[in-house]
N, C-alpha and C. Protein backbone atom coordinates (compact mmCIF):
# COMPACT_ATOMS: atom_id res chain seq x y z
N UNK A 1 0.85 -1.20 0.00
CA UNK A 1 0.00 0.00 0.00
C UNK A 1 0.89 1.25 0.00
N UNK A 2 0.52 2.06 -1.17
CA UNK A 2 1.42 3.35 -1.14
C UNK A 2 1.23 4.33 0.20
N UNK A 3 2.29 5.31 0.45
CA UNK A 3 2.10 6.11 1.57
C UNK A 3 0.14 6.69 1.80
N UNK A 4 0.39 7.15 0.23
CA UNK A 4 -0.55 8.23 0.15
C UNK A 4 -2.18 7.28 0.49
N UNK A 5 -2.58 6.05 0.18
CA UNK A 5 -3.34 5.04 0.95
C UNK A 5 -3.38 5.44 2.23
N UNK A 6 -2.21 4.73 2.50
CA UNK A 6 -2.42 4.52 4.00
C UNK A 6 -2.82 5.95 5.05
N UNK A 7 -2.55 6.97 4.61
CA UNK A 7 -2.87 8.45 4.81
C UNK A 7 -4.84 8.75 5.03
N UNK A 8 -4.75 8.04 3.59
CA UNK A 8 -6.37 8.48 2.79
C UNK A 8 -7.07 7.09 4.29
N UNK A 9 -6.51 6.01 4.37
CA UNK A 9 -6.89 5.55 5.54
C UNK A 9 -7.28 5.79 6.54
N UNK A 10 -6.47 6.77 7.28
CA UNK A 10 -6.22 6.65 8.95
C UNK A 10 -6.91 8.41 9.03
N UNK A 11 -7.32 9.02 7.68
CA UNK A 11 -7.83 10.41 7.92
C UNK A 11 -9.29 10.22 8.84
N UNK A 12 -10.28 9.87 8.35
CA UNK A 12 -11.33 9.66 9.45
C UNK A 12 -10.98 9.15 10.75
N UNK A 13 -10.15 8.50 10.83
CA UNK A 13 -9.84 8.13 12.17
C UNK A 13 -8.70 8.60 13.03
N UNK A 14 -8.03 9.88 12.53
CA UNK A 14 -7.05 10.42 12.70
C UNK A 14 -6.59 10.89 14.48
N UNK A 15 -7.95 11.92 14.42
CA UNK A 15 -8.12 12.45 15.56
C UNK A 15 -8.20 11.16 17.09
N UNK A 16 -8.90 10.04 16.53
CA UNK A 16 -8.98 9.10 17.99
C UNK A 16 -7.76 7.80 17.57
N UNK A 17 -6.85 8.30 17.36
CA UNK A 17 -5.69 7.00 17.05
C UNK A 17 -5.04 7.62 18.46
N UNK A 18 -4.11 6.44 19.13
CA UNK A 18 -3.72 6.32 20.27
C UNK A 18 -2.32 7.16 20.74
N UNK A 19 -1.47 7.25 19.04
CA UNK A 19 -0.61 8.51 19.21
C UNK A 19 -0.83 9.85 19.08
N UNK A 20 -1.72 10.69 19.59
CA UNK A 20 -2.70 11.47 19.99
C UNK A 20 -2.15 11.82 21.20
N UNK A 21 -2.01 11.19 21.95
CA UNK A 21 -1.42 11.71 23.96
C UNK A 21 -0.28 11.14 23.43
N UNK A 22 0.61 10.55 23.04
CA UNK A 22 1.80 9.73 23.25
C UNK A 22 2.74 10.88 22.31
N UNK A 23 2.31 11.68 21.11
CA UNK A 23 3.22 12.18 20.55
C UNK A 23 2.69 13.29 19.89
N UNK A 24 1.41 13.24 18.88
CA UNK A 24 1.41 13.97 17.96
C UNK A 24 0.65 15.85 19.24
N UNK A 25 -0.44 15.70 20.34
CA UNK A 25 -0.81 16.52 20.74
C UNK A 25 0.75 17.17 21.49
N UNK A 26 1.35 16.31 22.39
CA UNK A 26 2.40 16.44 22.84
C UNK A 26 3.45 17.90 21.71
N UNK A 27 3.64 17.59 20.88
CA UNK A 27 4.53 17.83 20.02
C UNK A 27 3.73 19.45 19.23
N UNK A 28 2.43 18.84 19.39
CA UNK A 28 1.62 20.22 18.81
C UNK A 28 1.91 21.40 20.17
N UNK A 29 1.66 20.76 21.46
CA UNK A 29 1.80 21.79 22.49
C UNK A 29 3.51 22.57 22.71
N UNK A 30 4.05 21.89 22.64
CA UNK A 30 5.66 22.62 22.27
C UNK A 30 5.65 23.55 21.01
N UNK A 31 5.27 23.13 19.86
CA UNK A 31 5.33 24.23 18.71
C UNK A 31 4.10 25.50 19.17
N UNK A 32 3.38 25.05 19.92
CA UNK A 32 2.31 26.30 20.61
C UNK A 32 3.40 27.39 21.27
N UNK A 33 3.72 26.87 22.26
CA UNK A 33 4.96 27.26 23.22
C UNK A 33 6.20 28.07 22.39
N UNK A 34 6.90 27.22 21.34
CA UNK A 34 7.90 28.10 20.75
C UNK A 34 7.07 29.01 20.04
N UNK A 35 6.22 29.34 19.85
CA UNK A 35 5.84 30.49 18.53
C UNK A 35 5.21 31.47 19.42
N UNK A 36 4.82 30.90 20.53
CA UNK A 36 4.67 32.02 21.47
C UNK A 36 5.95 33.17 22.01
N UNK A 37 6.96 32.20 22.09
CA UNK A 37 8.03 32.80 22.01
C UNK A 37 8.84 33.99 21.22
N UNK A 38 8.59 33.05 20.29
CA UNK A 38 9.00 33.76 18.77
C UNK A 38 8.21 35.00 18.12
N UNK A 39 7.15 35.15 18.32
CA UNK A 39 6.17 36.15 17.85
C UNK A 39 5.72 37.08 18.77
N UNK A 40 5.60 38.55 18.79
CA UNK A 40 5.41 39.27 19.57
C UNK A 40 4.01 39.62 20.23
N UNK A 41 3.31 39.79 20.79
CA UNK A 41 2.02 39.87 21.14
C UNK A 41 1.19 38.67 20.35
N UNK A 42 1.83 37.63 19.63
CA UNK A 42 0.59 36.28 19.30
C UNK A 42 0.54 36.54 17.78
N UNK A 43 1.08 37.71 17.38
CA UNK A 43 0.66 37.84 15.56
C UNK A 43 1.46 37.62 14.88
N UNK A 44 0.92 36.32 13.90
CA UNK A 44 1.73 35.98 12.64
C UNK A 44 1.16 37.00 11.55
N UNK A 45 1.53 37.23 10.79
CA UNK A 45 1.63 37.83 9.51
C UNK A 45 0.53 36.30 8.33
N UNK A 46 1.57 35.38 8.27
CA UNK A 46 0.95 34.62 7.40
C UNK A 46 1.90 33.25 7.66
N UNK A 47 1.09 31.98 7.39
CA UNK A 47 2.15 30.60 8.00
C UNK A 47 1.48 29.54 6.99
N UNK A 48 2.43 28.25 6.62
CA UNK A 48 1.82 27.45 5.58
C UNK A 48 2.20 26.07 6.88
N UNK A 49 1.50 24.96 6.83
CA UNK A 49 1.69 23.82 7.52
C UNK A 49 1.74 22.59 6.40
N UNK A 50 3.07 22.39 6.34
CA UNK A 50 3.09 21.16 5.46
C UNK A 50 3.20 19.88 6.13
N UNK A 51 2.18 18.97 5.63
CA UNK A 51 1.65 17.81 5.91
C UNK A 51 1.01 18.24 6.98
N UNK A 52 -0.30 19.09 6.97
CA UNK A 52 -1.14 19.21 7.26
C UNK A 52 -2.18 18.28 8.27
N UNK A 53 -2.18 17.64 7.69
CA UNK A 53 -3.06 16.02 8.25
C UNK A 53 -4.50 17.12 8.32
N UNK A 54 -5.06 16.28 9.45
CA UNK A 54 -6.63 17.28 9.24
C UNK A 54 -6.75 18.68 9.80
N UNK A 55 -5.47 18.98 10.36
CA UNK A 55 -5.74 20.55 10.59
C UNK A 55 -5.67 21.18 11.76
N UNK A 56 -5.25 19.72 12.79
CA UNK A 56 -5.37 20.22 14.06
C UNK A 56 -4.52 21.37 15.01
N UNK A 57 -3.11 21.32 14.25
CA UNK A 57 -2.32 22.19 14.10
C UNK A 57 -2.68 23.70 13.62
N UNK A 58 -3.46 23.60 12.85
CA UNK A 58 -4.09 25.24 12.55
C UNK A 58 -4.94 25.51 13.39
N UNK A 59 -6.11 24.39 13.55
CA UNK A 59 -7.11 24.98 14.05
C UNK A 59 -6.58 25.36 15.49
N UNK A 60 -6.04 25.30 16.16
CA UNK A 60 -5.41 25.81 17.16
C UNK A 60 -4.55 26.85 17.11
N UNK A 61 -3.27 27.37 16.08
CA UNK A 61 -2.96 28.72 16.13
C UNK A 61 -4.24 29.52 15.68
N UNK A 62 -5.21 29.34 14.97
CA UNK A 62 -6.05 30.21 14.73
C UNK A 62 -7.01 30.62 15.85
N UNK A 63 -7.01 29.69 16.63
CA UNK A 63 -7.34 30.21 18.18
C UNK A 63 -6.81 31.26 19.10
N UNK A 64 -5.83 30.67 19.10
CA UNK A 64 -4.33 31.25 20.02
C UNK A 64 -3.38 32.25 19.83
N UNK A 65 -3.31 32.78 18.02
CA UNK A 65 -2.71 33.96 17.20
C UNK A 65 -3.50 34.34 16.46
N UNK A 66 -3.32 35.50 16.34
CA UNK A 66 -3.74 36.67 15.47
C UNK A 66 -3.05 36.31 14.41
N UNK A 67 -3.62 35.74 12.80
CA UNK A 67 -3.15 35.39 11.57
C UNK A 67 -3.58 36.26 10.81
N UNK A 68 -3.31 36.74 9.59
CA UNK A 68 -3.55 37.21 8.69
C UNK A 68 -4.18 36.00 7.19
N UNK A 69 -3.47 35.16 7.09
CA UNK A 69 -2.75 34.39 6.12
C UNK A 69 -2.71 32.78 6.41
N UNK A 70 -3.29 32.12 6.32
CA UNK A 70 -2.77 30.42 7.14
C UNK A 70 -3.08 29.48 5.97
N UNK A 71 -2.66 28.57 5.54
CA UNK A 71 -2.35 27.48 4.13
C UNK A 71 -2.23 26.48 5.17
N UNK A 72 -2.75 25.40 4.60
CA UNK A 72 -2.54 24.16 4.93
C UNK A 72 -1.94 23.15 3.84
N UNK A 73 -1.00 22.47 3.92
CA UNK A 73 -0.77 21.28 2.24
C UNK A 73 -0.44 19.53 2.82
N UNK A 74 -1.46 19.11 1.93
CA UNK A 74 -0.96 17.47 1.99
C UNK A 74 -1.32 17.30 1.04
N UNK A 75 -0.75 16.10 0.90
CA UNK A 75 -0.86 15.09 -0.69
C UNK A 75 -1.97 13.85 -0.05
N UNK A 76 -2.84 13.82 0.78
CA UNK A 76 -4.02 12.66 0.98
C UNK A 76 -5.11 13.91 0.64
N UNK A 77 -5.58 13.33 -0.41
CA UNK A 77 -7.33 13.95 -0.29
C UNK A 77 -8.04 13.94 0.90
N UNK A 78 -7.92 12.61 1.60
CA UNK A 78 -9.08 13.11 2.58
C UNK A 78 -8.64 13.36 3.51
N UNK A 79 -7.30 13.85 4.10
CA UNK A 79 -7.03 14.52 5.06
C UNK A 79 -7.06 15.61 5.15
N UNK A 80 -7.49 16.43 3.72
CA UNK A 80 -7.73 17.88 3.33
C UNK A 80 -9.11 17.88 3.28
N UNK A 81 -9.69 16.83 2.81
CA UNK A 81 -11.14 16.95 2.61
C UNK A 81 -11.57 16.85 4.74
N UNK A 82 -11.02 16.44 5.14
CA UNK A 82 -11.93 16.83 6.53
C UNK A 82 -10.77 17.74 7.01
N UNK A 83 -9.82 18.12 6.50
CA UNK A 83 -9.49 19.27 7.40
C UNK A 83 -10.50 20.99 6.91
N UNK A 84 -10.84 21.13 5.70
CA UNK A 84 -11.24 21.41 4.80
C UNK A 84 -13.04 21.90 5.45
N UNK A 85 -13.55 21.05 6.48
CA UNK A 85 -14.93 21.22 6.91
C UNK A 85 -14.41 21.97 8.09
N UNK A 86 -13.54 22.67 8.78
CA UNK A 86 -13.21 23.25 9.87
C UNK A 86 -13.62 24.81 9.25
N UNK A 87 -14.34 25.35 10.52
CA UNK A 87 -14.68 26.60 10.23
C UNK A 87 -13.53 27.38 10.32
N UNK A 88 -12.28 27.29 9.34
CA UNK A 88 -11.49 28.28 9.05
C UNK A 88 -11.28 28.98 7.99
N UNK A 89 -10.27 29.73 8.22
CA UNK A 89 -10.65 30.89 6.90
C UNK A 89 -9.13 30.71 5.80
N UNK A 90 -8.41 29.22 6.60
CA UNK A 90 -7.35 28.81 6.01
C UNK A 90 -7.49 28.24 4.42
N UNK A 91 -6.85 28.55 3.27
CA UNK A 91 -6.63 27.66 2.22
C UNK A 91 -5.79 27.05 2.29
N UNK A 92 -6.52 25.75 1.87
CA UNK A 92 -6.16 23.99 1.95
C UNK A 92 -5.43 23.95 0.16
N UNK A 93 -4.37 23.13 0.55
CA UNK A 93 -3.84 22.88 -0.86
C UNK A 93 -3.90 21.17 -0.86
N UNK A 94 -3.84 19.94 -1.68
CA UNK A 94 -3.59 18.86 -1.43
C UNK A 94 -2.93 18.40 -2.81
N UNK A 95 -1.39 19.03 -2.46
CA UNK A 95 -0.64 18.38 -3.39
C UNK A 95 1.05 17.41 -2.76
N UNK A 96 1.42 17.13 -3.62
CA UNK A 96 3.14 16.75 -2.56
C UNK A 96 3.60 17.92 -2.59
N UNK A 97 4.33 17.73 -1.60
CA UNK A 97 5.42 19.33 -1.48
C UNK A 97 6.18 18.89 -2.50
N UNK A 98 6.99 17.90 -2.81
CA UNK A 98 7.81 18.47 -4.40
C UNK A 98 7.55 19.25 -5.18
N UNK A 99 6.54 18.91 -5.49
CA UNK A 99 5.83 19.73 -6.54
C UNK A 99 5.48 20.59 -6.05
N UNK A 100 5.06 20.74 -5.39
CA UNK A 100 3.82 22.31 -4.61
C UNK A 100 5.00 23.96 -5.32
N UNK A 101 4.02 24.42 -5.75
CA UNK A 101 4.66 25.71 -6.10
C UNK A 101 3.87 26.94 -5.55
N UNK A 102 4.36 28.25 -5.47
CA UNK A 102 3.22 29.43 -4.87
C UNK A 102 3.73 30.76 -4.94
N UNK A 103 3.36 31.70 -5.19
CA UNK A 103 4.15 32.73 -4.93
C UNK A 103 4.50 33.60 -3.68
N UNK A 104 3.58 32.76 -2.73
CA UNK A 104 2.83 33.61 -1.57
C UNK A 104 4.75 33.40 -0.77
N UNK A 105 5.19 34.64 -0.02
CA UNK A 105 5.86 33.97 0.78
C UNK A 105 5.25 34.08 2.00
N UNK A 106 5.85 33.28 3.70
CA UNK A 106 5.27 33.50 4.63
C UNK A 106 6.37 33.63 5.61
N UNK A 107 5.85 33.76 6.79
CA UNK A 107 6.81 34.26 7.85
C UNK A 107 6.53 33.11 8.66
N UNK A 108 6.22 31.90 8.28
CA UNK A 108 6.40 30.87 9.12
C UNK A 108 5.83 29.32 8.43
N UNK A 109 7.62 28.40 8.47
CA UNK A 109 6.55 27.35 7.80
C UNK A 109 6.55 26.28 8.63
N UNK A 110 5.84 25.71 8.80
CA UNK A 110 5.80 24.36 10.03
C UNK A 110 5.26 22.60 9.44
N UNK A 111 6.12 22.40 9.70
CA UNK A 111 6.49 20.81 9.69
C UNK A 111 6.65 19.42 10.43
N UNK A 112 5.04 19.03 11.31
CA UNK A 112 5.50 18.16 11.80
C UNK A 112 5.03 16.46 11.74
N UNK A 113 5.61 16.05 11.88
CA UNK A 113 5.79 14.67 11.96
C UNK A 113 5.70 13.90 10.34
N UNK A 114 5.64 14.56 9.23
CA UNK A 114 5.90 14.56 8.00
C UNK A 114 6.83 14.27 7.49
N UNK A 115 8.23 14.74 8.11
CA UNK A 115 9.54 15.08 6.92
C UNK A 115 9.51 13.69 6.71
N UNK A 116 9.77 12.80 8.00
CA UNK A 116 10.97 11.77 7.41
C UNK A 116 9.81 10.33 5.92
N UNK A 117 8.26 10.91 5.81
CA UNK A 117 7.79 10.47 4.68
C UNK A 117 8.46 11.10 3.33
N UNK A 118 9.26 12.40 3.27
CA UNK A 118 9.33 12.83 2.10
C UNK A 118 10.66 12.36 1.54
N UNK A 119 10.55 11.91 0.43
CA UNK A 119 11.21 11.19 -0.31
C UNK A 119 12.80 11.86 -0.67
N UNK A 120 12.63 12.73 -1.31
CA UNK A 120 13.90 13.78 -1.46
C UNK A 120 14.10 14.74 0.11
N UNK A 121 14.66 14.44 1.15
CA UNK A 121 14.26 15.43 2.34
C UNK A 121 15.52 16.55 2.32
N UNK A 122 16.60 16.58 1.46
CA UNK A 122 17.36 17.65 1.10
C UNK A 122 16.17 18.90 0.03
N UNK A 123 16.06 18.31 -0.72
CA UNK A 123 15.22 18.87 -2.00
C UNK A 123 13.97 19.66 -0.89
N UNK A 124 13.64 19.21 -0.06
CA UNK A 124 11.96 19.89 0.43
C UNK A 124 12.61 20.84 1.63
N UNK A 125 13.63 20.48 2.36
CA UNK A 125 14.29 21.40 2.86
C UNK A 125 14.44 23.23 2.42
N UNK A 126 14.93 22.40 1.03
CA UNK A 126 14.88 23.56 -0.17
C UNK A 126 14.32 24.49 -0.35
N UNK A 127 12.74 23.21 -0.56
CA UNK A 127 11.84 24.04 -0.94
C UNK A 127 10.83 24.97 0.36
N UNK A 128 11.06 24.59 1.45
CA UNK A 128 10.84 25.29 2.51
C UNK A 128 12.05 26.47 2.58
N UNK A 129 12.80 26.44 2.32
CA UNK A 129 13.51 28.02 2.41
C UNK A 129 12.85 28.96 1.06
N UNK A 130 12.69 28.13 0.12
CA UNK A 130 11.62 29.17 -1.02
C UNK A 130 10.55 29.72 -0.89
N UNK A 131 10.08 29.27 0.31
CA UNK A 131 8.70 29.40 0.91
C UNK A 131 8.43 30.88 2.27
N UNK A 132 9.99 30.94 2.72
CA UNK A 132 9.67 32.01 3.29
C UNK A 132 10.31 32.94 3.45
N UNK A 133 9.93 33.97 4.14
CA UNK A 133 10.51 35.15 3.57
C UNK A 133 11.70 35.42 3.97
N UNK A 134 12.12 36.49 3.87
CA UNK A 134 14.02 36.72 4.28
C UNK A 134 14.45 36.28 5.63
N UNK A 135 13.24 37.06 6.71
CA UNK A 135 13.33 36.93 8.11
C UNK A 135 12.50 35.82 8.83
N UNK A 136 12.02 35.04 7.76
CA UNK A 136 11.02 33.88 8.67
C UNK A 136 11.28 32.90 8.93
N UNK A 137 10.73 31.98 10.06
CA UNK A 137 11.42 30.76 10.63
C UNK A 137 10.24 29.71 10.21
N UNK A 138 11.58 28.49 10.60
CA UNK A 138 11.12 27.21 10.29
C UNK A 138 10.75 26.36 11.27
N UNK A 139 9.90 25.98 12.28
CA UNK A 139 9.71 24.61 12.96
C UNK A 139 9.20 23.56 12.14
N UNK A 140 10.03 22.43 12.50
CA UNK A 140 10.26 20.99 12.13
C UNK A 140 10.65 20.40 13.21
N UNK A 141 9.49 19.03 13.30
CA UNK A 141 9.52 18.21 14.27
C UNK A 141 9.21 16.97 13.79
N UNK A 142 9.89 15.92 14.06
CA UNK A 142 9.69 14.75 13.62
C UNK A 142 10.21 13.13 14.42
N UNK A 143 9.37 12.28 14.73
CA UNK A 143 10.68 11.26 14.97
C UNK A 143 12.17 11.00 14.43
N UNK A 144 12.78 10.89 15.04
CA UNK A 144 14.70 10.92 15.08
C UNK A 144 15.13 9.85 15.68
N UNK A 145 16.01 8.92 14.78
CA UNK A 145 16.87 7.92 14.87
C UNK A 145 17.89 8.49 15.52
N UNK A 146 18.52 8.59 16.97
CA UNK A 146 19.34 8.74 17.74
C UNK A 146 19.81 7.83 18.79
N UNK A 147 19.64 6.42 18.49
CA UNK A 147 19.65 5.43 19.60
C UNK A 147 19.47 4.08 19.21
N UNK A 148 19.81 3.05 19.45
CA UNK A 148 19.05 1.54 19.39
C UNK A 148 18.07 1.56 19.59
N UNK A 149 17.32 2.08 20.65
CA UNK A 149 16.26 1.81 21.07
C UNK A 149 15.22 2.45 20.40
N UNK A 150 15.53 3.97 19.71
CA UNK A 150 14.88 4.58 18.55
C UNK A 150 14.85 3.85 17.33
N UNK A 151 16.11 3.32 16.63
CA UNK A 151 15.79 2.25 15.90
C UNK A 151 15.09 1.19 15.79
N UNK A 152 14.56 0.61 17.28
CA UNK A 152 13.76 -0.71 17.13
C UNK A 152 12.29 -0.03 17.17
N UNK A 153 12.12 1.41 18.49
CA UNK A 153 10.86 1.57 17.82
C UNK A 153 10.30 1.85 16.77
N UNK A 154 11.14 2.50 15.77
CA UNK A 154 10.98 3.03 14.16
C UNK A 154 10.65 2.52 13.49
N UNK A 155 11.37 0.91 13.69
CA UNK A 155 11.00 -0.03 12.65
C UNK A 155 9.70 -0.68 12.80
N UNK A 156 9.22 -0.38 13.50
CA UNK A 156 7.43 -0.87 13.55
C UNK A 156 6.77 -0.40 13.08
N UNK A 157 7.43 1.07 13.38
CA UNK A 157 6.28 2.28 12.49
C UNK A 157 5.79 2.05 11.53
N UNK A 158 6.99 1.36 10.53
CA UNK A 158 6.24 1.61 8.90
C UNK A 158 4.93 0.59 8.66
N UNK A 159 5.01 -0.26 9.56
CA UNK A 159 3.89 -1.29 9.17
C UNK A 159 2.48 -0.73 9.26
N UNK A 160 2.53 0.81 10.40
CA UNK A 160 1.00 1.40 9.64
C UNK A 160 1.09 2.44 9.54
N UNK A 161 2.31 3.09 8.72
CA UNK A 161 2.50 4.61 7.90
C UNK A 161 3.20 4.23 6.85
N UNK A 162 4.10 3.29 6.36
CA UNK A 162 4.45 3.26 5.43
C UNK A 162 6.02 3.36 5.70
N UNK A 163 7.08 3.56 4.42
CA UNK A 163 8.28 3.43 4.48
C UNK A 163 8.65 5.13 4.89
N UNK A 164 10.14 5.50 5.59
CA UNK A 164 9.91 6.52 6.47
C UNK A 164 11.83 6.46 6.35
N UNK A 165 12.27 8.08 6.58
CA UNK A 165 13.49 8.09 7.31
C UNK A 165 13.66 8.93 8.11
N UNK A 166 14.31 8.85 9.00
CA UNK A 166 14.27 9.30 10.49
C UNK A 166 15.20 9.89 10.46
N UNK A 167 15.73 10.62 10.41
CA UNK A 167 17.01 11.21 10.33
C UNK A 167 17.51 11.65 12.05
N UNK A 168 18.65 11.30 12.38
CA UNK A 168 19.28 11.41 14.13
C UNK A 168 18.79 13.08 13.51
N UNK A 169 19.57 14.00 15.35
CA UNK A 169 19.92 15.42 15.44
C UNK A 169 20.68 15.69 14.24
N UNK A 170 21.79 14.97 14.59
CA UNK A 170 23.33 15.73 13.63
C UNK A 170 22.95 15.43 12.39
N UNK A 171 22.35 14.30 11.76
CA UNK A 171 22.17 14.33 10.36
C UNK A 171 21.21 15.54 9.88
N UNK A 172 20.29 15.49 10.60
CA UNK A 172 19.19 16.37 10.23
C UNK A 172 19.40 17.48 10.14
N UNK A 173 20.29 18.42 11.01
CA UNK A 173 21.10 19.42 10.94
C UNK A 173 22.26 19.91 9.70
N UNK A 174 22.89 19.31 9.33
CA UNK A 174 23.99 18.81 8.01
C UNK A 174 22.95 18.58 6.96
N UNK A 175 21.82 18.20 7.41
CA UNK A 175 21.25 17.89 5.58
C UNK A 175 20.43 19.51 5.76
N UNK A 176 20.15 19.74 6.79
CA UNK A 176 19.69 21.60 6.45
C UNK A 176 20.70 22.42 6.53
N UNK A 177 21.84 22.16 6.56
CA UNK A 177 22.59 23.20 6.60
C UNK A 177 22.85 24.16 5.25
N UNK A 178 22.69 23.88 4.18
CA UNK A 178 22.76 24.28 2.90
C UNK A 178 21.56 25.48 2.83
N UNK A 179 20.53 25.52 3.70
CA UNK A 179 19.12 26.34 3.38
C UNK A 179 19.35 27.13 4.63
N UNK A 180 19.47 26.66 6.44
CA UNK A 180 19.13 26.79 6.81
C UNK A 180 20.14 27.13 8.55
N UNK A 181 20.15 28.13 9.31
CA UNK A 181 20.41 27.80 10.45
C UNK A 181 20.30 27.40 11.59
N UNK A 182 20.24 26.83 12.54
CA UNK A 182 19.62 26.07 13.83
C UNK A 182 19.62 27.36 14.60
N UNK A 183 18.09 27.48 15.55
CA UNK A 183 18.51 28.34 16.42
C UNK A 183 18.02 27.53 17.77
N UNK A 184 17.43 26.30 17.78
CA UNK A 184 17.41 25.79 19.11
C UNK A 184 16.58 24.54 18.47
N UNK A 185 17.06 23.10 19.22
CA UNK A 185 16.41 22.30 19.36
C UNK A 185 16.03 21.63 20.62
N UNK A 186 14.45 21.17 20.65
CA UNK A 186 14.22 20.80 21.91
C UNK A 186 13.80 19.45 21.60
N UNK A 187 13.75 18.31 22.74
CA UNK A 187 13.46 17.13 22.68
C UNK A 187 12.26 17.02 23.10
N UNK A 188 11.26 15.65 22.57
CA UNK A 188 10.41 15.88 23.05
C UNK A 188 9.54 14.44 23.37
N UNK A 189 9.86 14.13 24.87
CA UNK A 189 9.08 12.84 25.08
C UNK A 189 8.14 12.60 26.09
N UNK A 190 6.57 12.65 25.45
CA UNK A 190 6.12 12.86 26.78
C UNK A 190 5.89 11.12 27.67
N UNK A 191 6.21 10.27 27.28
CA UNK A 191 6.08 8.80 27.55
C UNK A 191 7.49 8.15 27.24
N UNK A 192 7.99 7.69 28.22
CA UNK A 192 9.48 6.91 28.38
C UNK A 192 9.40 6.29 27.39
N UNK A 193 8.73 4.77 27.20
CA UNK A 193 8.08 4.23 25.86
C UNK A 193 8.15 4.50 24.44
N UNK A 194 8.22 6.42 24.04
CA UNK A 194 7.78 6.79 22.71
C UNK A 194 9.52 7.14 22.38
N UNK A 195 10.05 6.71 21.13
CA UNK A 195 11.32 7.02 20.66
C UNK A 195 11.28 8.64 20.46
N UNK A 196 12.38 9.00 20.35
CA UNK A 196 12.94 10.28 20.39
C UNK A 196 12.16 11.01 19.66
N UNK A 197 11.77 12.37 20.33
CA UNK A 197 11.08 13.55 18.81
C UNK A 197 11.68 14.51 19.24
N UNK A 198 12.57 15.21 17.79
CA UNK A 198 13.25 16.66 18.06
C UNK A 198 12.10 17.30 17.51
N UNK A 199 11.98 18.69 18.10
CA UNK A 199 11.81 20.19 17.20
C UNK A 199 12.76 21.29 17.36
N UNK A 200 12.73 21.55 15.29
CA UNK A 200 13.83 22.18 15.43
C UNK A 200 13.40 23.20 15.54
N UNK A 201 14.02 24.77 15.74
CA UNK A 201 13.72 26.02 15.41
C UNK A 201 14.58 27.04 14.08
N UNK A 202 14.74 27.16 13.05
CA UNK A 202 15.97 27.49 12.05
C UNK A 202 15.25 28.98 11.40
N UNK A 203 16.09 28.89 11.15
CA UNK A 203 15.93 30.67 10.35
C UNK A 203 16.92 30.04 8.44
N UNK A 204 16.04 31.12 7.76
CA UNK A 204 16.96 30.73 6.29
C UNK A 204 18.34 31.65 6.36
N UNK A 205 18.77 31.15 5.79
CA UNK A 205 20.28 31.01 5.24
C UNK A 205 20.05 32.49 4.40
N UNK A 206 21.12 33.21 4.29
CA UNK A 206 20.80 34.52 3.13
C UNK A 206 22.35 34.35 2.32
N UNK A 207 21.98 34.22 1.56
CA UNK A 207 23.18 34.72 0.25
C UNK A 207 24.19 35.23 0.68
């Protein structure tokens, strides 16, 4: 079963799957936390969320910040199609980021638990520094191969997401270094049990 299946799968049932408390809300409440940080009185300008899933990630800064501007993108139809029924005022795109093109830039692009599905993850790196503007930052968060014990939980994963790379800290760092600078990474485990999740914080690279 291709990625994009197994996606179009688990979308209706997204919200009550069991990594929900174990990682994905977990991981949403830290990127709440850094952008609170990062942004002055709560206002973004404009932000795109790649791999989207159904939206839960927006529908919550759109709570919590003052947006102008908010995009959502995945490549599963129906994870756009029910993110898509949320009373927001976000446009939904549902294409792959390889391809995805736009003119819009934004002042914030966010990435989580997605990368290590994308196939070229130098190339989308890329294309996330094309995406924003001179002064805007990047959070990316994802499971990270940093351990044996991250390795054995990883390898289970794919049996209901599909094939995946995990990239440790230091790799993941070195393969953005060409786009991108680190300005803080935090770890993030809320269950002894769940293998490693970094989020990063980076700013683009300028000429």
């Amino acid at each position: 079963m291709s990625n994009q299946k197994v996606w179009n799968f688990w979308a209706p049932r997204y919200k009550k799957l069991w990594v929900q408390k174990v990682s994905l809300k977990p991981t949403r409440m830290k990127v709440l936390d850094l952008m609170e940080k990062s942004f002055n009185d709560k206002v973004i300008g404009s932000y795109i969320d790649i791999g989207c899933g159904v939206g839960e990630l927006i529908e919550q800064i759109e709570s919590n910040f003052i947006t102008e501007h908010s995009y959502g993108l995945d490549y599963s139809k129906t994870m756009i199609e029910v993110a898509s029924k949320l009373d927001l005022k976000t446009k939904w795109y549902c294409e792959d980021v390889h391809a995805f093109e736009t003119e819009n830039r934004v002042d914030l692009v966010l990435c989580t638990h997605s990368f290590p599905y994308y196939k070229d993850q130098k190339y989308v790196l890329s294309k996330f520094r094309t995406l924003l503007k001179s002064d805007g930052k990047l959070l990316i968060a994802f499971a990270s191969k940093n351990s044996f014990y991250d390795a054995l939980c990883l390898a289970g994963v794919k049996f209901t997401t599909g094939q995946a790379i995990y990239p440790s800290v230091s790799a993941f760092i070195e393969l953005a270094s060409e786009a991108f600078n680190p300005l803080s990474t935090t770890r993030i485990k809320a269950k002894w049990y769940m293998p490693s999740i970094y989020l990063f914080e980076m700013e683009p690279k300028h000429d």
